[in-house]
N, C-alpha and C. Protein backbone atom coordinates (compact mmCIF):
# COMPACT_ATOMS: atom_id res chain seq x y z
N UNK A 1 -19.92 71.89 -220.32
CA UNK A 1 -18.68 72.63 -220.55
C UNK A 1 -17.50 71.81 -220.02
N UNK A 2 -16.67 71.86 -220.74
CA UNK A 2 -15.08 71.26 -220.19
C UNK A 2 -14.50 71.84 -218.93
N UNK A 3 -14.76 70.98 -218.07
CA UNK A 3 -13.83 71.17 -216.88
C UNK A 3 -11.86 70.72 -217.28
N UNK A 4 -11.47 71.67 -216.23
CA UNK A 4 -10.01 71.56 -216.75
C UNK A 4 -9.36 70.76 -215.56
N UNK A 5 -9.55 69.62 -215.28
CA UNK A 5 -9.09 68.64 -215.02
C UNK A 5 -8.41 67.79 -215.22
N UNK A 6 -7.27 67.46 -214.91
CA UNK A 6 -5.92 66.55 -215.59
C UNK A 6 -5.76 65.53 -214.76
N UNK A 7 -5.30 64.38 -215.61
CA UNK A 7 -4.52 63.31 -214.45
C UNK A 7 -3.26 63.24 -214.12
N UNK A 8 -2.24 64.12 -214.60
CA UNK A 8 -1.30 64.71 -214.13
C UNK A 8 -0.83 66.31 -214.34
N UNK A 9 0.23 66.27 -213.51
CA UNK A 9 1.02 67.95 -213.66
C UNK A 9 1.42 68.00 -215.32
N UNK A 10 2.03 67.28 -215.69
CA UNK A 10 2.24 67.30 -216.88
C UNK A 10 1.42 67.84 -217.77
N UNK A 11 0.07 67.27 -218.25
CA UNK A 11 -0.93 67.80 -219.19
C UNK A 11 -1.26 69.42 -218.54
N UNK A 12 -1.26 69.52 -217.47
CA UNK A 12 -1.74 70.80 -216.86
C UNK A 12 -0.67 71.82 -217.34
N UNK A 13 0.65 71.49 -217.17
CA UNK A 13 1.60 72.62 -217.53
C UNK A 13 1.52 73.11 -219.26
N UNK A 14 1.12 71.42 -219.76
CA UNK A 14 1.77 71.52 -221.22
C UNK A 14 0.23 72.81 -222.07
N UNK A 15 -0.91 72.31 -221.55
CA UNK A 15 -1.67 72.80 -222.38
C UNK A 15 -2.18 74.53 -221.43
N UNK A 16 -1.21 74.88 -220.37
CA UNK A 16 -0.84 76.47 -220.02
C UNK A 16 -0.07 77.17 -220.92
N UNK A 17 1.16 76.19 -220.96
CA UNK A 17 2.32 76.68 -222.10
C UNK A 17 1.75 76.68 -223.67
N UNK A 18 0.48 76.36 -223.87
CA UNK A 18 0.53 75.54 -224.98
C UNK A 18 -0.72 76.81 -225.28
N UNK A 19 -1.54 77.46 -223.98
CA UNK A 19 -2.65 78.56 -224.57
C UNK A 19 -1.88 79.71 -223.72
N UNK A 20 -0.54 79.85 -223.68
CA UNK A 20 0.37 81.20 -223.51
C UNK A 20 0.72 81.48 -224.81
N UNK A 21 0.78 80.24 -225.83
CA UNK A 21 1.39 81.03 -226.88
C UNK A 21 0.69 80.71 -228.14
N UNK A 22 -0.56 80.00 -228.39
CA UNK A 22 -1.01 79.67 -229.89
C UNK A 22 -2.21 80.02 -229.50
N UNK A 23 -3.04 80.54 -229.80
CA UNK A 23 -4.56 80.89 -229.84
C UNK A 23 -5.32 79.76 -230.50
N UNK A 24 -6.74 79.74 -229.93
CA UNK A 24 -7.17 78.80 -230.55
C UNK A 24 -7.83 78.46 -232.08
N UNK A 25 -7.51 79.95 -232.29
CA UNK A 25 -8.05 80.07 -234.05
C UNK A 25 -6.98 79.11 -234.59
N UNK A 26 -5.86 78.63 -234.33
CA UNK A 26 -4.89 78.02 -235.23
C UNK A 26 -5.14 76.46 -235.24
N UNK A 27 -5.07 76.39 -236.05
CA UNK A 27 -4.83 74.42 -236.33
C UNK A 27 -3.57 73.99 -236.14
N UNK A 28 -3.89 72.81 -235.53
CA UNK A 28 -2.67 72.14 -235.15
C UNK A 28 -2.71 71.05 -235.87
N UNK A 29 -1.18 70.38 -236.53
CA UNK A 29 -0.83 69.21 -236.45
C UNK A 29 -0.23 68.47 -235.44
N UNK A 30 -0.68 67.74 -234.45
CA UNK A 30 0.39 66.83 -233.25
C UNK A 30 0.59 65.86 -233.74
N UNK A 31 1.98 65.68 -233.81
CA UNK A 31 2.56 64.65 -234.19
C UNK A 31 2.52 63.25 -233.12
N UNK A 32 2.16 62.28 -233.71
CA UNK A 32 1.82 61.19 -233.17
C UNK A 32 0.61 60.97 -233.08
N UNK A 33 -0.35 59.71 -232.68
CA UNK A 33 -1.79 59.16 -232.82
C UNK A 33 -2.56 59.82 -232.13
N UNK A 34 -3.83 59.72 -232.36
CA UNK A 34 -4.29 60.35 -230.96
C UNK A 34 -4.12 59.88 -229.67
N UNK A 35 -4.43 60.84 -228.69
CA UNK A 35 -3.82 60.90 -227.54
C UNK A 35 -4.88 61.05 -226.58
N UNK A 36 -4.78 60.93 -225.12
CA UNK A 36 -5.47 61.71 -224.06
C UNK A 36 -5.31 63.10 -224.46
N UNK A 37 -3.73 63.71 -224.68
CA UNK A 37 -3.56 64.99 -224.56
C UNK A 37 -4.15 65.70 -225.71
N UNK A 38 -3.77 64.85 -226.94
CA UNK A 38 -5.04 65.48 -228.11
C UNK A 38 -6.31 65.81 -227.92
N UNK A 39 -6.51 64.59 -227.10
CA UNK A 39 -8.35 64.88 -226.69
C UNK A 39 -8.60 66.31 -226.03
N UNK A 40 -7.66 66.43 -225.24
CA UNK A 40 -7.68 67.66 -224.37
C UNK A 40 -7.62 69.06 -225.01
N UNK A 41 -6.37 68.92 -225.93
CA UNK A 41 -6.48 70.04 -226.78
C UNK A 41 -8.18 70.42 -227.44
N UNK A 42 -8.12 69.59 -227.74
CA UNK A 42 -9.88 69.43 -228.65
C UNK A 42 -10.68 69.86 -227.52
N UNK A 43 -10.98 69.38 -226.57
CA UNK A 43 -11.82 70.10 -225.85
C UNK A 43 -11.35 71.78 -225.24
N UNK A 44 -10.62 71.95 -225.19
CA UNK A 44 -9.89 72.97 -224.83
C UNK A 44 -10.14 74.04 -226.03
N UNK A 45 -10.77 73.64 -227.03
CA UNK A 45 -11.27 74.80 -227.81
C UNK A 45 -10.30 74.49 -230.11
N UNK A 46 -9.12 73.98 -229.51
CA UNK A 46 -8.45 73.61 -230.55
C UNK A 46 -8.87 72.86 -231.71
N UNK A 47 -8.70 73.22 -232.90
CA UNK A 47 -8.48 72.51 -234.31
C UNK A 47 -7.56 71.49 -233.99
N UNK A 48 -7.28 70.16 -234.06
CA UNK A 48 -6.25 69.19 -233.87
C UNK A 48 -6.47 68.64 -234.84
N UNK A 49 -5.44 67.52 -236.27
CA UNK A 49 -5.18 66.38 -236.42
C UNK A 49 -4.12 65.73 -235.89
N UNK A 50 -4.31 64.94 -235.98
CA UNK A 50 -2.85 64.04 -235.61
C UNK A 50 -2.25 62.83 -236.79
N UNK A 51 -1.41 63.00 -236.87
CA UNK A 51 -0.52 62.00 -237.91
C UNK A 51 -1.41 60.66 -237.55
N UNK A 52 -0.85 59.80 -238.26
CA UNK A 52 -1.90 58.50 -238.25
C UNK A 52 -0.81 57.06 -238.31
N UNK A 53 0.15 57.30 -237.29
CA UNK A 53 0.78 56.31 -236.80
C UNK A 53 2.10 55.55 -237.89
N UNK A 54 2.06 56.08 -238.64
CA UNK A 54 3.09 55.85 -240.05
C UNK A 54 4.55 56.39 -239.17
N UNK A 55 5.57 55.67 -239.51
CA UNK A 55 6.78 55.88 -239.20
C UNK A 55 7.26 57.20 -239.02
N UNK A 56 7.45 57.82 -238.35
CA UNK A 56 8.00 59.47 -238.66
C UNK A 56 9.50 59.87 -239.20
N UNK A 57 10.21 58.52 -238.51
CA UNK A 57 11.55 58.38 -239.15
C UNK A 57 11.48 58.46 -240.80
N UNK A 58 10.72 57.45 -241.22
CA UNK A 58 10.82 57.00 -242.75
C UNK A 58 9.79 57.71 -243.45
N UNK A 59 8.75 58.38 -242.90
CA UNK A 59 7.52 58.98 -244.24
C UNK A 59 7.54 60.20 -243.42
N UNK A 60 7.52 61.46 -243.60
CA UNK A 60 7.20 62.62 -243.37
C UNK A 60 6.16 63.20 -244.13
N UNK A 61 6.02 63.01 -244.87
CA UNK A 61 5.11 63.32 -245.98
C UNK A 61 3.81 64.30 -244.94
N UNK A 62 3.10 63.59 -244.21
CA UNK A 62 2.18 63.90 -243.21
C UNK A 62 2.34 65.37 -242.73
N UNK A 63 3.79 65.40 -242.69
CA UNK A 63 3.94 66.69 -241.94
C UNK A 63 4.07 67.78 -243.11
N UNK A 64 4.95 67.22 -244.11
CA UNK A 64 5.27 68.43 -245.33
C UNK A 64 4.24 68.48 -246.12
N UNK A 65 2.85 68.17 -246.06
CA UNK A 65 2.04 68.44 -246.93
C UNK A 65 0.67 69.07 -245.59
N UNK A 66 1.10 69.07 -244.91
CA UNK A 66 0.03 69.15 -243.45
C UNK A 66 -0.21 71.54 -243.96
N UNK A 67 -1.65 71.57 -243.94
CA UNK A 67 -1.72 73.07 -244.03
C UNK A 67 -1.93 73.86 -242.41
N UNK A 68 -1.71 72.89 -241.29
CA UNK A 68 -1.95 73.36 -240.19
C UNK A 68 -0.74 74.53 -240.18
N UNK A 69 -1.46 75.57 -239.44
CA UNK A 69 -0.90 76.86 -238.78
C UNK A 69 0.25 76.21 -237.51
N UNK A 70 0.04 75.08 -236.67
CA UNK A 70 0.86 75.02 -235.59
C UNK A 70 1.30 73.72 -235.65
N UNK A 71 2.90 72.84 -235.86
CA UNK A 71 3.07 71.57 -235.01
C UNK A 71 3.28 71.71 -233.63
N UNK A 72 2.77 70.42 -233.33
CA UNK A 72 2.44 70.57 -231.77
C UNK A 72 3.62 68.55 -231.88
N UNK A 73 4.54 68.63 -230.85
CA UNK A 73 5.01 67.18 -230.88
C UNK A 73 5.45 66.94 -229.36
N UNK A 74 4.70 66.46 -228.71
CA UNK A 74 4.50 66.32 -227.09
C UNK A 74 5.22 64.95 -226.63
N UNK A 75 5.88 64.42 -226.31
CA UNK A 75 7.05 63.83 -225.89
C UNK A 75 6.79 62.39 -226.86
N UNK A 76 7.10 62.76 -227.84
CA UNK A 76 7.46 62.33 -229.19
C UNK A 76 8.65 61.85 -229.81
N UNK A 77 9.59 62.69 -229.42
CA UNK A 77 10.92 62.74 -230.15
C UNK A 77 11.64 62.17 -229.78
N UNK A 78 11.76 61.41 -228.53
CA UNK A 78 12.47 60.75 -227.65
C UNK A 78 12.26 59.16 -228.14
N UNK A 79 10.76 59.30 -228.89
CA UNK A 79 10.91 57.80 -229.54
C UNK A 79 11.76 58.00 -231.21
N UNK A 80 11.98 58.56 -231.57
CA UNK A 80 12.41 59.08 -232.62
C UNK A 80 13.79 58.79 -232.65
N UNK A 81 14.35 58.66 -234.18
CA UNK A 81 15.82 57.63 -234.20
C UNK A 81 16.57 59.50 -234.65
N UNK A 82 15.42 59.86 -235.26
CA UNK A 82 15.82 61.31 -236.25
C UNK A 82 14.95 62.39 -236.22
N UNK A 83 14.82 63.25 -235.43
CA UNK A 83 13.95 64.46 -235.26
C UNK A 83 15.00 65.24 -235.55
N UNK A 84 15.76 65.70 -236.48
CA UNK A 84 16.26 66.53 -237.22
C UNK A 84 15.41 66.25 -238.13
N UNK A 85 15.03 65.24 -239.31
CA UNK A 85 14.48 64.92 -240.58
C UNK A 85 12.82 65.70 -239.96
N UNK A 86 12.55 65.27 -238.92
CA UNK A 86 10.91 65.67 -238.75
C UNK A 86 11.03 67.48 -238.57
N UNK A 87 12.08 68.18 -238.12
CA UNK A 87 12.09 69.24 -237.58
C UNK A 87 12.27 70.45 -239.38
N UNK A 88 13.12 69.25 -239.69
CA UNK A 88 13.55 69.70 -241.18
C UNK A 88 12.13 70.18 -242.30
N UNK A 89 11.39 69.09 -241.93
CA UNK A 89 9.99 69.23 -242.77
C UNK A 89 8.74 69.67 -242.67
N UNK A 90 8.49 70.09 -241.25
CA UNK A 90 7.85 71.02 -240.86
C UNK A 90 7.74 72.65 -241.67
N UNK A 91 6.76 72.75 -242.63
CA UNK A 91 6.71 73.60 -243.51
C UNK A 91 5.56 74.56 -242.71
N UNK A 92 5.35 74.57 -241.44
CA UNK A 92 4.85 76.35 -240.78
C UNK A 92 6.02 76.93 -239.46
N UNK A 93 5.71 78.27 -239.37
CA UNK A 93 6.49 78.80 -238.55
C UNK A 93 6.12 78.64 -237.46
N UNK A 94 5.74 77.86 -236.32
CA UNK A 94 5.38 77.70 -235.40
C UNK A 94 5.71 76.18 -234.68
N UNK A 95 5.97 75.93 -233.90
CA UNK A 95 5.97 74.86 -233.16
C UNK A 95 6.43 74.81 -231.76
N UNK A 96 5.55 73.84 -231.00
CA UNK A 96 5.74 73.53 -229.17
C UNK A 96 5.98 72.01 -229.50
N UNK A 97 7.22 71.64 -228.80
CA UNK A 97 7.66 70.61 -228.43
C UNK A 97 7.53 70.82 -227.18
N UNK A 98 7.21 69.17 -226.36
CA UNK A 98 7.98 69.04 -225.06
C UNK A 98 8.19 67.69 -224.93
N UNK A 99 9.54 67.19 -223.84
CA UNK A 99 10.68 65.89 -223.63
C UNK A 99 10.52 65.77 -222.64
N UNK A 100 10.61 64.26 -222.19
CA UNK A 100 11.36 64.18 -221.05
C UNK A 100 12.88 64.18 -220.91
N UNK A 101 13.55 65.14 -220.14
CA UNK A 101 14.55 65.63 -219.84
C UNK A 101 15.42 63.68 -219.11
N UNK A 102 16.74 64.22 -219.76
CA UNK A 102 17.55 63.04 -219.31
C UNK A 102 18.27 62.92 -218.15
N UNK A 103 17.71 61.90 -216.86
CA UNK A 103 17.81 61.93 -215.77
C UNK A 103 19.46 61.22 -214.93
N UNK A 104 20.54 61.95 -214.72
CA UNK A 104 21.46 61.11 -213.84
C UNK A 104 21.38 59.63 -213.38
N UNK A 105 20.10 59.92 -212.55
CA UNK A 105 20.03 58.72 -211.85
C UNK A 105 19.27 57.81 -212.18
N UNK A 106 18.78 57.86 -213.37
CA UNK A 106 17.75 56.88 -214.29
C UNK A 106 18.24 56.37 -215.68
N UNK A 107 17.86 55.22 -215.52
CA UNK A 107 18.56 54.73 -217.69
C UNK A 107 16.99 55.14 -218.18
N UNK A 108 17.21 55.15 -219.27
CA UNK A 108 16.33 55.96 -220.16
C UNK A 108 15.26 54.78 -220.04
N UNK A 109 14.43 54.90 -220.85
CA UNK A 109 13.19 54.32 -220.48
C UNK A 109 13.04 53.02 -222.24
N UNK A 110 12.75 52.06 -221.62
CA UNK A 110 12.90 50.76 -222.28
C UNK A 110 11.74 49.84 -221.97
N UNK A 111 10.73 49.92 -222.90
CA UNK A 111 9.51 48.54 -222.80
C UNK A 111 10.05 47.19 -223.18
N UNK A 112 9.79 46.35 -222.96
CA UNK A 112 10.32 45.23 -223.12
C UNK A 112 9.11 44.17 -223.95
N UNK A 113 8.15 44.90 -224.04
CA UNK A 113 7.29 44.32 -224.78
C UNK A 113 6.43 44.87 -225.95
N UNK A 114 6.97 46.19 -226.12
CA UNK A 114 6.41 47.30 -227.20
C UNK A 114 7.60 47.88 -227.58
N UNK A 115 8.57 47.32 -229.06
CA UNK A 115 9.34 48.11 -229.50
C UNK A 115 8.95 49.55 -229.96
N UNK A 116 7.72 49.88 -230.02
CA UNK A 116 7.68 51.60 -230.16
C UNK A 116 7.64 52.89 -229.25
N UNK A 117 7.12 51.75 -228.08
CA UNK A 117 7.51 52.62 -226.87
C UNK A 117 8.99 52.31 -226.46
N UNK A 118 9.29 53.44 -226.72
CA UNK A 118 11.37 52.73 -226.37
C UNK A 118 11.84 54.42 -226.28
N UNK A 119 12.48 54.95 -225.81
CA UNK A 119 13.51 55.96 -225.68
C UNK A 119 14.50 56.15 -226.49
N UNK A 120 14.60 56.00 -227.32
CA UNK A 120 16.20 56.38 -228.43
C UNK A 120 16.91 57.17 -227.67
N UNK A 121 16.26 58.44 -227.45
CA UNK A 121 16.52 60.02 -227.08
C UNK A 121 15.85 60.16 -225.62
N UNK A 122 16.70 60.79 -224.81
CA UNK A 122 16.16 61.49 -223.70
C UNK A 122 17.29 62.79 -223.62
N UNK A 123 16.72 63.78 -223.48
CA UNK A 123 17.48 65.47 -224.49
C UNK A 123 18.03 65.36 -222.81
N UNK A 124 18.55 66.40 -222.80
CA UNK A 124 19.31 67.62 -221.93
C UNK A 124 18.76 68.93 -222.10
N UNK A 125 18.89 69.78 -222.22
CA UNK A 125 17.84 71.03 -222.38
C UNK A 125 18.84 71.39 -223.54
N UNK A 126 20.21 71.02 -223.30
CA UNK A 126 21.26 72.15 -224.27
C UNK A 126 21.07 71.13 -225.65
N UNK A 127 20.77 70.24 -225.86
CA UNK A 127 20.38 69.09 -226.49
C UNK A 127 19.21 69.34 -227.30
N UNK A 128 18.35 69.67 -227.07
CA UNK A 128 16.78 69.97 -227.96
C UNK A 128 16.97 71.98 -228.28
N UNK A 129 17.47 72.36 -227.81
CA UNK A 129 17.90 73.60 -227.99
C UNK A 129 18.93 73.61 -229.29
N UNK A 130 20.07 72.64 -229.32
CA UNK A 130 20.86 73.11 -230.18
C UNK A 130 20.29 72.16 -231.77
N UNK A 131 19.54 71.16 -231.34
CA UNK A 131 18.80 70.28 -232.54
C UNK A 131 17.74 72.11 -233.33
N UNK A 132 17.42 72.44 -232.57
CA UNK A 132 16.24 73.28 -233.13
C UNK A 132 16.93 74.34 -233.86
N UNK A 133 18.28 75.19 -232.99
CA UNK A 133 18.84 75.58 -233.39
C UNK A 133 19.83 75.72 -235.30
N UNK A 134 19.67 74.30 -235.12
CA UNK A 134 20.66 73.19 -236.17
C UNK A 134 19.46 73.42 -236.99
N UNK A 135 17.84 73.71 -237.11
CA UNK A 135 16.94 73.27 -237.95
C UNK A 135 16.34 74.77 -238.67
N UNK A 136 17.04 75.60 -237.92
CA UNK A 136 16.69 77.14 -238.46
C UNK A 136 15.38 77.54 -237.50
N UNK A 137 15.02 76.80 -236.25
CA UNK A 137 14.19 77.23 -235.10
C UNK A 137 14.52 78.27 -234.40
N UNK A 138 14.22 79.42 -234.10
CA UNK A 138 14.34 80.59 -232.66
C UNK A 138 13.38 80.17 -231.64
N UNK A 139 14.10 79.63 -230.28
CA UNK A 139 13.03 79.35 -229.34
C UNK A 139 12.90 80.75 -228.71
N UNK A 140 11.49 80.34 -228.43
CA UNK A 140 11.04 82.07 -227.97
C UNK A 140 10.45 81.79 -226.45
N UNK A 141 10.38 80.52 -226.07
CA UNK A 141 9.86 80.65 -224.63
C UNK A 141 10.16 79.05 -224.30
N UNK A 142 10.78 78.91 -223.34
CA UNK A 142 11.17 77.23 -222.57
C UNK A 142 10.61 77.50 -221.45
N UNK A 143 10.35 75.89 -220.68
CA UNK A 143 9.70 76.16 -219.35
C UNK A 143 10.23 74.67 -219.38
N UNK A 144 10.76 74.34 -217.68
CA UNK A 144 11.12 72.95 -217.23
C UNK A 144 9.70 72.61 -215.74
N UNK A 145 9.74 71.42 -216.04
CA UNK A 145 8.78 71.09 -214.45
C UNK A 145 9.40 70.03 -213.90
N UNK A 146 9.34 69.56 -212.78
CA UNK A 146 9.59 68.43 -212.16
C UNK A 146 8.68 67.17 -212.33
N UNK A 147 8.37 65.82 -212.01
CA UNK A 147 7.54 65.07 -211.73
C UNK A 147 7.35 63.90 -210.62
N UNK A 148 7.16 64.60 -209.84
CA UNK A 148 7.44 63.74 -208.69
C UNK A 148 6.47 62.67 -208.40
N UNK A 149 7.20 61.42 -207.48
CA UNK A 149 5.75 60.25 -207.95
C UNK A 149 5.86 60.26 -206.28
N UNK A 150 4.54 59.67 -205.95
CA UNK A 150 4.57 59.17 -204.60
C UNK A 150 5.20 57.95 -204.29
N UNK A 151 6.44 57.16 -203.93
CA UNK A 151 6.84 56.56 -203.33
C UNK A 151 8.13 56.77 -202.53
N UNK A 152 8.84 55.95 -202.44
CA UNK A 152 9.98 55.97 -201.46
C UNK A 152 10.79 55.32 -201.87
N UNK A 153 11.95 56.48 -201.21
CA UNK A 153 13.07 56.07 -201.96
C UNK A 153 14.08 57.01 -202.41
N UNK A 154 15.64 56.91 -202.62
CA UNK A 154 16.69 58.28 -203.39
C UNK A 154 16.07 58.98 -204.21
N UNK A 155 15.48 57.63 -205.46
CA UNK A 155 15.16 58.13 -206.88
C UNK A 155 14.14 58.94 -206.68
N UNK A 156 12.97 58.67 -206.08
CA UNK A 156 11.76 59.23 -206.23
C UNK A 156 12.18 60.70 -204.75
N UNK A 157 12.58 60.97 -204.33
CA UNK A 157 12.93 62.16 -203.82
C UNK A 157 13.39 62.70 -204.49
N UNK A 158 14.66 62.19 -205.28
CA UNK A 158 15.26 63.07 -206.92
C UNK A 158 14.31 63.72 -207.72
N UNK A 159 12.93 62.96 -207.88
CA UNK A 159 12.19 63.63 -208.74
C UNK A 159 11.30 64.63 -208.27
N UNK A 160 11.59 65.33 -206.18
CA UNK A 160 10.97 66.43 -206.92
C UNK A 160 11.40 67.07 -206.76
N UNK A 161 12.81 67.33 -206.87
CA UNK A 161 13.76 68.59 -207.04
C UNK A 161 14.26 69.38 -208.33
N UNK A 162 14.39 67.69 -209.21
CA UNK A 162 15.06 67.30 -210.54
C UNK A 162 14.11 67.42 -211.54
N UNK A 163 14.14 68.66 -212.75
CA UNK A 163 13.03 68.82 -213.71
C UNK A 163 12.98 67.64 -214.41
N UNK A 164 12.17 67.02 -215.04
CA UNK A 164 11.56 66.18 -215.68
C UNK A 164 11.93 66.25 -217.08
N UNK A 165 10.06 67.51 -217.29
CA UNK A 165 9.83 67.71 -218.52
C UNK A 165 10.43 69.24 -219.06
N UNK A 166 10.83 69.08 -220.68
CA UNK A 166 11.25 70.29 -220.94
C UNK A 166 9.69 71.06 -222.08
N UNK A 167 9.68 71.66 -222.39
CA UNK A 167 8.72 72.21 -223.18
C UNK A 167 9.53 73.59 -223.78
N UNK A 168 8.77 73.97 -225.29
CA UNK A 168 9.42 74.94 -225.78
C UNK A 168 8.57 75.64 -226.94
N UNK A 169 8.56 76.86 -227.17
CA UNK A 169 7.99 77.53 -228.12
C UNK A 169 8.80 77.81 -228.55
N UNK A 170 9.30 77.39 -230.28
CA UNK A 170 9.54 78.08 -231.30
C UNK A 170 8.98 78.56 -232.62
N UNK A 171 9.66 79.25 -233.27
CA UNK A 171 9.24 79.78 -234.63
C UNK A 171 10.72 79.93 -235.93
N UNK A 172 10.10 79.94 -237.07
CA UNK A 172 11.18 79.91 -238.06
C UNK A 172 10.58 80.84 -238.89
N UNK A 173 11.70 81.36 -239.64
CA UNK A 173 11.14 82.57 -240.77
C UNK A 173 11.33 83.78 -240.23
């Protein structure tokens, strides 16, 4: 049997928030490859596919032809040039996003050796709220967490006062 064991706070909050509000009879599409956190869903009882690494900016297709009951897009969008176009084509009433929230005292997050891991976007809460808003979304439940790391230092004391991640349940229709 699946023990519910995480390697961070993060996966622990997301997939609480994530069986507060979708049951597991529903299928999900998560947007993006598979994941640790996909895996988790899957053991956790869930129907999952996941998109298959194709541009999300430029092909949607994946999503507007997808018959899953739930998108699921877990800090996703932040690599994203345009999550209006992805939010736009999402053809079920359901979806949980969650971001990392954009930090004062941090520049956004930049690989220097993987242009796809890159940050375009790091939201504000009023920021992914009014995008969803803009897309014909009603959020019906938000939740913020912190992420605090063990070291030393301003920054890393900032992080465990200062929420992190944002997460959100909406619906359309």
């Amino acid at each position: 049997m699946y023990e519910k064991t995480f390697p961070n706070k993060r996966f622990k909050y997301t997939l609480q928030f994530l069986n507060k509000h979708i049951d597991t009879s529903k299928s999900i599409l998560d947007l993006g490859v598979k994941n640790p956190f996909s895996e988790i869903m899957i053991a956790d009882g869930y129907v999952v596919k996941n998109t298959l690494g194709e541009d999300l900016d430029e092909d949607q297709s994946a999503i507007r032809n997808s018959t899953a009951d739930v998108v699921t897009a877990f800090e996703i969008f932040e690599h994203l040039l345009s999550p209006y176009e992805i939010l736009k084509s999402v053809n079920t009433n359901k979806i949980v996003i969650s971001v990392p929230l954009k930090l004062w005292f941090s520049s956004a997050y930049r690989s220097k050796t993987d242009i796809r891991d890159r940050h375009y976007h790091e939201f504000e809460d009023w920021q992914l709220d009014w995008l969803l808003e803009k897309t014909g979304w009603t959020i019906k439940d938000r939740q913020k967490w912190t992420n605090p790391v063990k070291k030393i230092g301003f920054r890393p004391l900032l992080r465990w006062f200062t929420p992190r991640y944002y997460i959100i349940y909406a619906e359309r229709g």
